[in-house]
Protein backbone atom coordinates (compact mmCIF):
# COMPACT_ATOMS: atom_id res chain seq x y z
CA UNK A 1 69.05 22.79 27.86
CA UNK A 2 66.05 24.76 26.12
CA UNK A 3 64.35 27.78 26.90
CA UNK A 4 60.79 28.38 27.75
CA UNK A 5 60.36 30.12 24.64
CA UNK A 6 61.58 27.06 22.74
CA UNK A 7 59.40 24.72 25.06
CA UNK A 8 56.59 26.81 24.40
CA UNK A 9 57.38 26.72 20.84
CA UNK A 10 57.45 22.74 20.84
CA UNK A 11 54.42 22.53 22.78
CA UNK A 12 52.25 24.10 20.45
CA UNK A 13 53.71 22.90 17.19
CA UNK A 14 52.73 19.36 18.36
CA UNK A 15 49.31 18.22 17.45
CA UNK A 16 49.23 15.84 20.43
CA UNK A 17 50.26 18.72 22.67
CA UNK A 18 48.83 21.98 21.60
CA UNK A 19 46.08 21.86 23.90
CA UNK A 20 47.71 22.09 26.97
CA UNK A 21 47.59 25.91 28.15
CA UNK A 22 50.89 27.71 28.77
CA UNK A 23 50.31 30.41 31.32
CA UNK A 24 54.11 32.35 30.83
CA UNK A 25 55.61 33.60 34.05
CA UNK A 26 58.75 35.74 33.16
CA UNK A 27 61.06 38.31 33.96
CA UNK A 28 60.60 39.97 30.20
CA UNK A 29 58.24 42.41 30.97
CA UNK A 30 58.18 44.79 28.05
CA UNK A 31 55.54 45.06 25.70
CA UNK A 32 57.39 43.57 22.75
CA UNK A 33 57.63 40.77 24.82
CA UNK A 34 54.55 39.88 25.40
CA UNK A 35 53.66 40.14 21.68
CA UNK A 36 55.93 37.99 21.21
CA UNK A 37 54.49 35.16 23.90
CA UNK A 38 50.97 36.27 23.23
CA UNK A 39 51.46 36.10 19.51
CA UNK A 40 54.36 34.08 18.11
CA UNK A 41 54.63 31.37 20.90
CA UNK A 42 51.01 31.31 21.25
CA UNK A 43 51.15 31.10 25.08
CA UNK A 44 47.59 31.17 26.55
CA UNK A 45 48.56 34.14 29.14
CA UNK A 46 51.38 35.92 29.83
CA UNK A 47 52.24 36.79 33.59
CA UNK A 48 55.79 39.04 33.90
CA UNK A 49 58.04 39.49 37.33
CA UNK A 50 57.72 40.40 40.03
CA UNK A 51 54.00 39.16 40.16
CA UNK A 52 51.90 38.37 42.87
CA UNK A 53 50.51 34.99 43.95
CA UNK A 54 46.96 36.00 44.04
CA UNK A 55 46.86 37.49 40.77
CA UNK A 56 49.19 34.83 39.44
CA UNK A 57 46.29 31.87 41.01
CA UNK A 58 43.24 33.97 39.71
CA UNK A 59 44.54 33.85 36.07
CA UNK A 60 45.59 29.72 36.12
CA UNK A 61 41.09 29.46 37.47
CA UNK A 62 40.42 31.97 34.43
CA UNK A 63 42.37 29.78 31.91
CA UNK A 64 40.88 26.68 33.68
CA UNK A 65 37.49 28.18 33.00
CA UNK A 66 38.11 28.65 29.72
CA UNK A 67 39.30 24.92 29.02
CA UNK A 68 36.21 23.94 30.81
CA UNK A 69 33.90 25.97 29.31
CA UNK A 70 36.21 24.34 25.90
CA UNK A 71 35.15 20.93 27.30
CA UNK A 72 31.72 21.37 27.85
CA UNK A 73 31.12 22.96 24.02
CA UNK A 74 33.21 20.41 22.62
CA UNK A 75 30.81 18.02 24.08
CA UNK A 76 27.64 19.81 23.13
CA UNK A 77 29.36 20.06 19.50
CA UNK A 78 29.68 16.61 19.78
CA UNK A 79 25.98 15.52 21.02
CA UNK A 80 25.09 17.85 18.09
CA UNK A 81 26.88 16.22 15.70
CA UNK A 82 26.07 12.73 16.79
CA UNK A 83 22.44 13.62 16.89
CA UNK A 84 22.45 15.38 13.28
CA UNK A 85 24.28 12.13 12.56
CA UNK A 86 21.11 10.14 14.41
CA UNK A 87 18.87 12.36 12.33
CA UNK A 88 20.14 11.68 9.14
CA UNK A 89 20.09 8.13 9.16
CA UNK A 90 16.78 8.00 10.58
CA UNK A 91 15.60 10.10 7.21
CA UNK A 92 17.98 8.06 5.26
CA UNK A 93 15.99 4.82 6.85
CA UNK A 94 12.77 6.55 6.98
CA UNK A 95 13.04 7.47 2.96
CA UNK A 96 14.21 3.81 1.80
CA UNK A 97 11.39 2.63 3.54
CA UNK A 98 9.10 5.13 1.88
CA UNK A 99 11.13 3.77 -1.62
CA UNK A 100 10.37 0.69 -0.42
CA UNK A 101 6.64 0.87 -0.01
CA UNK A 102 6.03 1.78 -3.20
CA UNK A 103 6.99 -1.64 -4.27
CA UNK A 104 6.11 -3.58 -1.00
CA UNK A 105 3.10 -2.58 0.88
CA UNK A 106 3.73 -1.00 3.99
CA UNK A 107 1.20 -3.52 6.01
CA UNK A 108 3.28 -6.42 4.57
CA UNK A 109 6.58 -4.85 5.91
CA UNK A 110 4.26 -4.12 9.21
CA UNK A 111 3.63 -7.84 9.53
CA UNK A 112 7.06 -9.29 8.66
CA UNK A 113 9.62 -6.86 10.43
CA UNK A 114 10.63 -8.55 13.58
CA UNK A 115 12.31 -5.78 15.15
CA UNK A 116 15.59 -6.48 13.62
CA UNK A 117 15.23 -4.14 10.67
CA UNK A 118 14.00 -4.55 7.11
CA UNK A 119 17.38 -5.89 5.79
CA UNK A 120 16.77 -8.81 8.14
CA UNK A 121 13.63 -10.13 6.63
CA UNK A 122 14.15 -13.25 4.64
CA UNK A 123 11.47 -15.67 2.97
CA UNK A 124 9.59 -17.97 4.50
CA UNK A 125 8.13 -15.28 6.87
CA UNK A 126 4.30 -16.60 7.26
CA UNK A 127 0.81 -15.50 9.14
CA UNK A 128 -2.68 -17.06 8.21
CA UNK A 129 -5.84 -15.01 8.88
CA UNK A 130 -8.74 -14.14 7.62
CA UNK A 131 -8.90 -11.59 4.80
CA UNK A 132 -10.92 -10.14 1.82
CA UNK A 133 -9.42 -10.00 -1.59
CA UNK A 134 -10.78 -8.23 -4.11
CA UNK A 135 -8.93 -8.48 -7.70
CA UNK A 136 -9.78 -6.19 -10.78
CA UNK A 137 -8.98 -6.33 -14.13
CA UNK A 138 -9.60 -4.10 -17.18
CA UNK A 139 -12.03 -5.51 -20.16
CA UNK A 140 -10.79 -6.35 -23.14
CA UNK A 141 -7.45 -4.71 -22.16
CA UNK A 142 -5.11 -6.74 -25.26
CA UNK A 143 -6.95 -5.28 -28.41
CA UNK A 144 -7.10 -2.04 -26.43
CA UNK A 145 -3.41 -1.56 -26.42
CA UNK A 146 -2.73 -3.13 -29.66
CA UNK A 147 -1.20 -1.50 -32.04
CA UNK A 148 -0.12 1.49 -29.11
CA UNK A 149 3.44 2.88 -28.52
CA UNK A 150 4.72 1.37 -25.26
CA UNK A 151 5.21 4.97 -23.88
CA UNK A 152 1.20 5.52 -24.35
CA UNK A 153 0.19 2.00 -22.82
CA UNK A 154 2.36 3.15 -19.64
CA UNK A 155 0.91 6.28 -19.21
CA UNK A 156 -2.82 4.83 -19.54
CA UNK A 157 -2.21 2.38 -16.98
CA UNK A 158 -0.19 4.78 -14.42
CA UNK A 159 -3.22 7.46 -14.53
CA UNK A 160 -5.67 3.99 -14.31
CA UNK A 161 -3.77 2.78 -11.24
CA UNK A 162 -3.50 6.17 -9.49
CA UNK A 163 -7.11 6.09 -9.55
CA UNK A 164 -7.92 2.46 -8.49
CA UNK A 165 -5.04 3.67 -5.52
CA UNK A 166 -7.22 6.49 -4.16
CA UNK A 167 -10.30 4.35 -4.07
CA UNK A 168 -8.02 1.37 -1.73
CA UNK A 169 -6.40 3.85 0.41
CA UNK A 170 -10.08 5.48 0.83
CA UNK A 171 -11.73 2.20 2.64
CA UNK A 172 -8.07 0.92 4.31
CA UNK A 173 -7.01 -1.56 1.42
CA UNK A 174 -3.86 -2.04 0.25
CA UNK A 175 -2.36 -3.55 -3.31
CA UNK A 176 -0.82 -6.70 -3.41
CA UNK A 177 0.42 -6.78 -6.63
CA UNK A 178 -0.38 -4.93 -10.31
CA UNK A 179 -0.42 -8.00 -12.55
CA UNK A 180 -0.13 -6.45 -16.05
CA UNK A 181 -3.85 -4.47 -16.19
CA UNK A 182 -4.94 -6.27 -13.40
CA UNK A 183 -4.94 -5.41 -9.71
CA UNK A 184 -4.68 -7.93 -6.56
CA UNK A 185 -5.73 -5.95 -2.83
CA UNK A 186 -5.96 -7.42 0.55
CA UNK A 187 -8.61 -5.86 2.77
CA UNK A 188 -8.22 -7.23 6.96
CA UNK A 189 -9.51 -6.19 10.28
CA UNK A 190 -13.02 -6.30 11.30
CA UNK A 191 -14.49 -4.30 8.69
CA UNK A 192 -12.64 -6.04 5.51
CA UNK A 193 -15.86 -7.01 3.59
CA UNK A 194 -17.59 -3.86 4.11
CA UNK A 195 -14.82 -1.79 3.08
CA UNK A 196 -13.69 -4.18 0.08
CA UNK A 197 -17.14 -3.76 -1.33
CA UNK A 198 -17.02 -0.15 -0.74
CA UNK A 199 -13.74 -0.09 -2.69
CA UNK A 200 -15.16 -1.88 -5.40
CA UNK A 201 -17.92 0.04 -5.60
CA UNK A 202 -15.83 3.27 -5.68
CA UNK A 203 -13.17 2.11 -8.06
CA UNK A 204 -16.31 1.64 -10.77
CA UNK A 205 -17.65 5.32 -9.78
CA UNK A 206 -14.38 6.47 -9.91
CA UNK A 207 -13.27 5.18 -13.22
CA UNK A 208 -16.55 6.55 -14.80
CA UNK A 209 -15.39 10.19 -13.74
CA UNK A 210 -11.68 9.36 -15.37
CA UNK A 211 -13.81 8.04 -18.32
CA UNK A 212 -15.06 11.49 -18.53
CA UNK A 213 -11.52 12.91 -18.48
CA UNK A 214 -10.76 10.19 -21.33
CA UNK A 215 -13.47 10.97 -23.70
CA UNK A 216 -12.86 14.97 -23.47
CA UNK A 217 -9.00 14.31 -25.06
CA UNK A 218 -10.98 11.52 -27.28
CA UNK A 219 -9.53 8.22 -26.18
CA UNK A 220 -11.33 5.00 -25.64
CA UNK A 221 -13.36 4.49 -22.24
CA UNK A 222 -12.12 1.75 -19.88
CA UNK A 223 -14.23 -1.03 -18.45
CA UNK A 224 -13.59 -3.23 -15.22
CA UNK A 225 -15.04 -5.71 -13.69
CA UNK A 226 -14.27 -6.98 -9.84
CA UNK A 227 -14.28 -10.16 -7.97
CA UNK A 228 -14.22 -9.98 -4.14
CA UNK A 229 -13.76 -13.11 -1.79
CA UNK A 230 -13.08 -13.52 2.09
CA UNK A 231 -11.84 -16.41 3.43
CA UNK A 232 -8.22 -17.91 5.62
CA UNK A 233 -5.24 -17.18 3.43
CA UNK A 234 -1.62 -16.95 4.08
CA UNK A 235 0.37 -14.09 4.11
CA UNK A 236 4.45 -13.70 4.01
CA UNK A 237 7.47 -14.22 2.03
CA UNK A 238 8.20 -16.22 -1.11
CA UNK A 239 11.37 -16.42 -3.17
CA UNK A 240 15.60 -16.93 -2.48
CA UNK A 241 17.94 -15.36 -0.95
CA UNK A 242 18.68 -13.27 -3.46
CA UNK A 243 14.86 -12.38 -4.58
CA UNK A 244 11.46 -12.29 -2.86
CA UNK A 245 8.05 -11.12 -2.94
CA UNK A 246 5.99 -10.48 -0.46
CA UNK A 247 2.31 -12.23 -1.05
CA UNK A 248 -0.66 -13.96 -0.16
CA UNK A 249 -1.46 -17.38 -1.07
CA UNK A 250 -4.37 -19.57 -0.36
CA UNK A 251 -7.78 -21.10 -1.94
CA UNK A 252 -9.00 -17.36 -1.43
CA UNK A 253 -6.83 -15.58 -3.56
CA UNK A 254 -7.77 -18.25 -6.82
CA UNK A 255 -11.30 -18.22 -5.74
CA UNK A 256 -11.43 -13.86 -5.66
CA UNK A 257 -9.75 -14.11 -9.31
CA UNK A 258 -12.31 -17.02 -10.10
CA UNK A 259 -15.31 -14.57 -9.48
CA UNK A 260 -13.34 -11.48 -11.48
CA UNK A 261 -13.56 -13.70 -14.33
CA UNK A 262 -17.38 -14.21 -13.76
CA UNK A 263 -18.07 -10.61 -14.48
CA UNK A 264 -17.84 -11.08 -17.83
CA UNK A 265 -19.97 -14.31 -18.09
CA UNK A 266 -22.63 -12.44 -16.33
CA UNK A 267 -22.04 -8.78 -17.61
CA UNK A 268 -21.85 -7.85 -14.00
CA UNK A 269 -19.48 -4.77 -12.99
CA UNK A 270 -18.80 -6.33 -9.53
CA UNK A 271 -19.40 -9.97 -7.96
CA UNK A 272 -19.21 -11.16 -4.03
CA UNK A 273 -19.01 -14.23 -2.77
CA UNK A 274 -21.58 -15.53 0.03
CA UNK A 275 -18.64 -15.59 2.28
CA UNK A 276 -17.98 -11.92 1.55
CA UNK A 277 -21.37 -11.28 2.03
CA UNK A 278 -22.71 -12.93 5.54
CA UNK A 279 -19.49 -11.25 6.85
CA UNK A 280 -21.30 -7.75 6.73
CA UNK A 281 -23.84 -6.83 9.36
CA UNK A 282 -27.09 -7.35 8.22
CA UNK A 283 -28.00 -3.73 8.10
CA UNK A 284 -24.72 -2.87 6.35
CA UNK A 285 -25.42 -4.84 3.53
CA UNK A 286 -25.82 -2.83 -0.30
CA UNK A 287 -27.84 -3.54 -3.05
CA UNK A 288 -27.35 -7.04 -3.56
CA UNK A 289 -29.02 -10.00 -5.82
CA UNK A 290 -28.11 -13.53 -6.08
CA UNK A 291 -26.02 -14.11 -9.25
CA UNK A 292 -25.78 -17.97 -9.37
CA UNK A 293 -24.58 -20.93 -7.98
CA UNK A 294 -20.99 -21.80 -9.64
CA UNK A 295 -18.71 -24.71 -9.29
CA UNK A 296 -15.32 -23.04 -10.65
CA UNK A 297 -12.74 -24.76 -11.88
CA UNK A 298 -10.70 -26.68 -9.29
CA UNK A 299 -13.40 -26.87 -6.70
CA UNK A 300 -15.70 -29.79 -5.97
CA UNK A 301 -18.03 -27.36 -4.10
CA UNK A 302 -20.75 -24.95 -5.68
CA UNK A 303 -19.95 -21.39 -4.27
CA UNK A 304 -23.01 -18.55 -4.33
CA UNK A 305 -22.32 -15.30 -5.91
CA UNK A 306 -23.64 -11.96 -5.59
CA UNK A 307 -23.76 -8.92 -7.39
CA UNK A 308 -23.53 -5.52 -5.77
CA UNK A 309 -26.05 -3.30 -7.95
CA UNK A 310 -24.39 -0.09 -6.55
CA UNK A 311 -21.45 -0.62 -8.90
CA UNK A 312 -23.05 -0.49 -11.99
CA UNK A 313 -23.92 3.24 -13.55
CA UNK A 314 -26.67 4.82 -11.92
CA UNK A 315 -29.66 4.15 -14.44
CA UNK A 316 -28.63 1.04 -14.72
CA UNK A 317 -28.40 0.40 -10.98
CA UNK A 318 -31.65 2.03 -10.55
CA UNK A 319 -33.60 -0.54 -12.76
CA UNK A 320 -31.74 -3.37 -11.04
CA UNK A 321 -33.27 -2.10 -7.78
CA UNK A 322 -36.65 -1.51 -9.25
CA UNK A 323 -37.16 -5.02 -10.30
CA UNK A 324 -35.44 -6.41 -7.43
CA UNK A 325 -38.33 -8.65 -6.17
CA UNK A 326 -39.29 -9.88 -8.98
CA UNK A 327 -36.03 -10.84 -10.06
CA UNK A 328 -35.84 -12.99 -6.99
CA UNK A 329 -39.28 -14.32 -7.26
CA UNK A 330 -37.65 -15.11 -11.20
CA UNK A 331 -35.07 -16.85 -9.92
CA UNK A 332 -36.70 -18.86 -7.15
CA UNK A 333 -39.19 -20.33 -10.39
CA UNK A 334 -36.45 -20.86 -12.39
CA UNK A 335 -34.56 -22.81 -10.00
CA UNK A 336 -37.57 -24.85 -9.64
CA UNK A 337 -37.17 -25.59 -13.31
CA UNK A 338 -40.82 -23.79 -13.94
CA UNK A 339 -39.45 -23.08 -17.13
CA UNK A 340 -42.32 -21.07 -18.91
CA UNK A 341 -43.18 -19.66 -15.93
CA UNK A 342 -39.37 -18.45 -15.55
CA UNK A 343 -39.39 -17.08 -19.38
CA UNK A 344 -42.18 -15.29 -18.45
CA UNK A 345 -41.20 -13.32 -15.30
CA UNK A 346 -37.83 -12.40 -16.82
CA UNK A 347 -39.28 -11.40 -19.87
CA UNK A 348 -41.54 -9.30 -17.76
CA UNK A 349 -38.52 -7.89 -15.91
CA UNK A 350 -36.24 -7.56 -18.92
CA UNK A 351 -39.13 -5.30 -20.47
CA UNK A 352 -39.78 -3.02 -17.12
CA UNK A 353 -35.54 -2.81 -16.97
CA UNK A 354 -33.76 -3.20 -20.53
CA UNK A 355 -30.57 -2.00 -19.13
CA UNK A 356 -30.46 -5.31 -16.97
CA UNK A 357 -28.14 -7.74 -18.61
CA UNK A 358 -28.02 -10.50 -15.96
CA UNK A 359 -32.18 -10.88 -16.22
CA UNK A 360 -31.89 -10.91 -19.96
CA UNK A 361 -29.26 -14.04 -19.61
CA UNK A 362 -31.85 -15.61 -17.40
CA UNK A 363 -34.36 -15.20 -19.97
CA UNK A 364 -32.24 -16.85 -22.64
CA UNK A 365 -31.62 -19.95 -20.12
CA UNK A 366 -35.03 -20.41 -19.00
CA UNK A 367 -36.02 -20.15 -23.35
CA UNK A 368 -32.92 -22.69 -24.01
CA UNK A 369 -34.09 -25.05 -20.90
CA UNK A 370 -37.98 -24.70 -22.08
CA UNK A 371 -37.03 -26.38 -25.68
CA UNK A 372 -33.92 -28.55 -24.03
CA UNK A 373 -35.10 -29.76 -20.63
CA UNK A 374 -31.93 -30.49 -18.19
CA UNK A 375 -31.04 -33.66 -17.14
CA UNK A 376 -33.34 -35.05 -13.95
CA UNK A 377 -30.14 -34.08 -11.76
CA UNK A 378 -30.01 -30.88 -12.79
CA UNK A 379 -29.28 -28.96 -9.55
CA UNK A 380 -29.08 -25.14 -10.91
CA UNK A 381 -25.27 -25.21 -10.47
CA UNK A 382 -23.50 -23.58 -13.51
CA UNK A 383 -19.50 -25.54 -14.11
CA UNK A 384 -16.93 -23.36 -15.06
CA UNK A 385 -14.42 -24.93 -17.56
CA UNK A 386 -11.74 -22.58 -17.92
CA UNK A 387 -10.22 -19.92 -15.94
């Protein structure tokens, strides 16, 4: 009991039906017509009596066409839309995780994502191996910002760090942690104690050019000294559920701080550790000189440090090289307890390179030990007492 018009009408007024074609095959042939179907009903094609069956089949393939060509857009529109969908979150993911790597190193998030995504890693996450840390920390750093606006102590340290950055990224190390002024980096693979020592050396070169910067707009100069240790540490994932860090932990990492704290006993810019040392080729090796043997606090075992002379300024460097044997001669008598002998090569060596602080602290020692022999166990091995 309805007509075609009102079926046609129904048809497309229903959004579950209004994609199905209508090809209209009537007797109402006048124009007005098929306005009417073409316009108003909204038939797809509009076919009026007497027809013929060819014509009638050819136009039902055309309006097939058309659907599929519908189909196969429809599709494409939707692979486009799912891949712009693909897209984004892949620069969604791909951003967080360049967020994220400004506050967790992106070799740490190397090591401890299992495949199952970032949001999946969870403390407790663990790998020992061997690395090289090197930790830095700037002299005298408390009465420097004393008495400075927060705002200005920020923006010291953030043009400081960016610095210290370059020289990491430079020789493939990466930060730890920024502990107040101070800066912990892990250095692995096969060249780790070359390229920490390269590092080092760079991030004293380095600050001397910012230095420059800092005494054209008349602010104080910084100073830094450097501690670099190899050894087995572990790295991963410390904390709760709710809040972790991502680390390394390990007799290493105190013993690297240990030796940072030794540059200002012996007023040396940058100090190795034998370990550090034997693990660069022979020919690879910089400017070095034996520092002392130390028994640091906590450890039962004397450890030999080093000082790499290329990180001090360049005159200064210079006169450490210049006097190089005869510092070693120096310290090979002193360590035999010759002590007049000793006070008389170093003063002989402190007067050929002034600018030599570590000589003139031997001097002292061998004067102190020449009026106040040691004890008959004396074995050379200086005891730290504090941190």
């Amino acid at each position: 009991h309805m007509s075609g018009d009102e079926v046609a009408l129904l048809i497309k007024s229903d959004d579950r039906l209004n994609k199905i074609q209508i090809l209209m095959l009537t007797a109402q042939s006048s124009i007005d017509e098929m306005i009417k179907g073409l316009s108003h009903l909204q038939v797809d094609d509009y076919v009026s009596k007497p027809y013929h069956a060819g014509e009638f089949l050819a136009r039902i393939k055309a309006l097939l066409r058309i659907r599929q060509a519908e189909r196969q857009q429809r599709y494409a529109f939707e692979q486009l839309k799912a891949a712009r969908l693909e897209l984004a979150e892949t620069q969604a993911m791909a951003t967080m995780t360049r967020l994220f790597q400004k506050f967790v190193p992106g070799q740490f998030l190397e090591r401890m994502d299992n495949g199952e995504g970032l949001e999946q890693i969870k403390a407790g996450l663990a790998e020992g191996k061997e690395v090289t840390l090197l930790f830095s920390d700037i002299r005298s750093f408390t009465s420097l910002a004393e008495g400075r606006p927060p705002r200005e102590i920020f923006s010291m340290l953030n043009e400081y760090f960016d610095v210290m950055q370059n020289s990491l990224d430079q020789h493939s190390g990466f930060i730890d942690k920024f502990i107040g002024d101070a800066i912990m980096a892990i250095f692995d693979g096969e060249d780790q104690a070359l390229n920490a020592v390269k590092s080092a050396t760079q991030m004293h070169n380095d600050l001397r050019e910012l230095n420059e910067l800092r005494k054209s707009r008349q602010e104080v100069p910084l100073e830094i000294g450097i501690g670099v240790h190899s050894g087995y540490s572990i790295i991963g994932t410390l904390g709760s559920h709710s809040r972790m860090d991502f680390t390394v932990i390990g007799d290493t990492v105190n013993l690297a701080s240990r030796l940072e704290g030794l540059t200002k006993h012996y007023l040396c810019p940058l100090i190795i550790s034998r370990d550090t040392l034997l693990m660069i080729p022979f020919e690879q090796r910089p400017p070095h000189r034996l520092v002392d043997m130390v028994q640091v606090k906590g450890k039962e075992q004397p450890v030999a440090i080093y000082e790499a002379i290329d990180a001090s300024a360049e005159e200064v460097a210079a006169q450490k090289v210049s006097v190089l044997v005869a510092y070693e001669r120096a310290i090979s008598v002193y360590q035999e307890q010759a002590w007049s002998k000793a006070v008389a090569l170093f003063s002989q060596i402190v007067e050929q390179a002034p600018l030599d602080a570590l000589s003139k602290i031997y001097l002292d020692r061998a004067v102190y030990f020449l009026e106040n022999p040691p004890e008959e166990n004396w074995n050379g091995v200086f005891r730290m007492s504090s941190k």
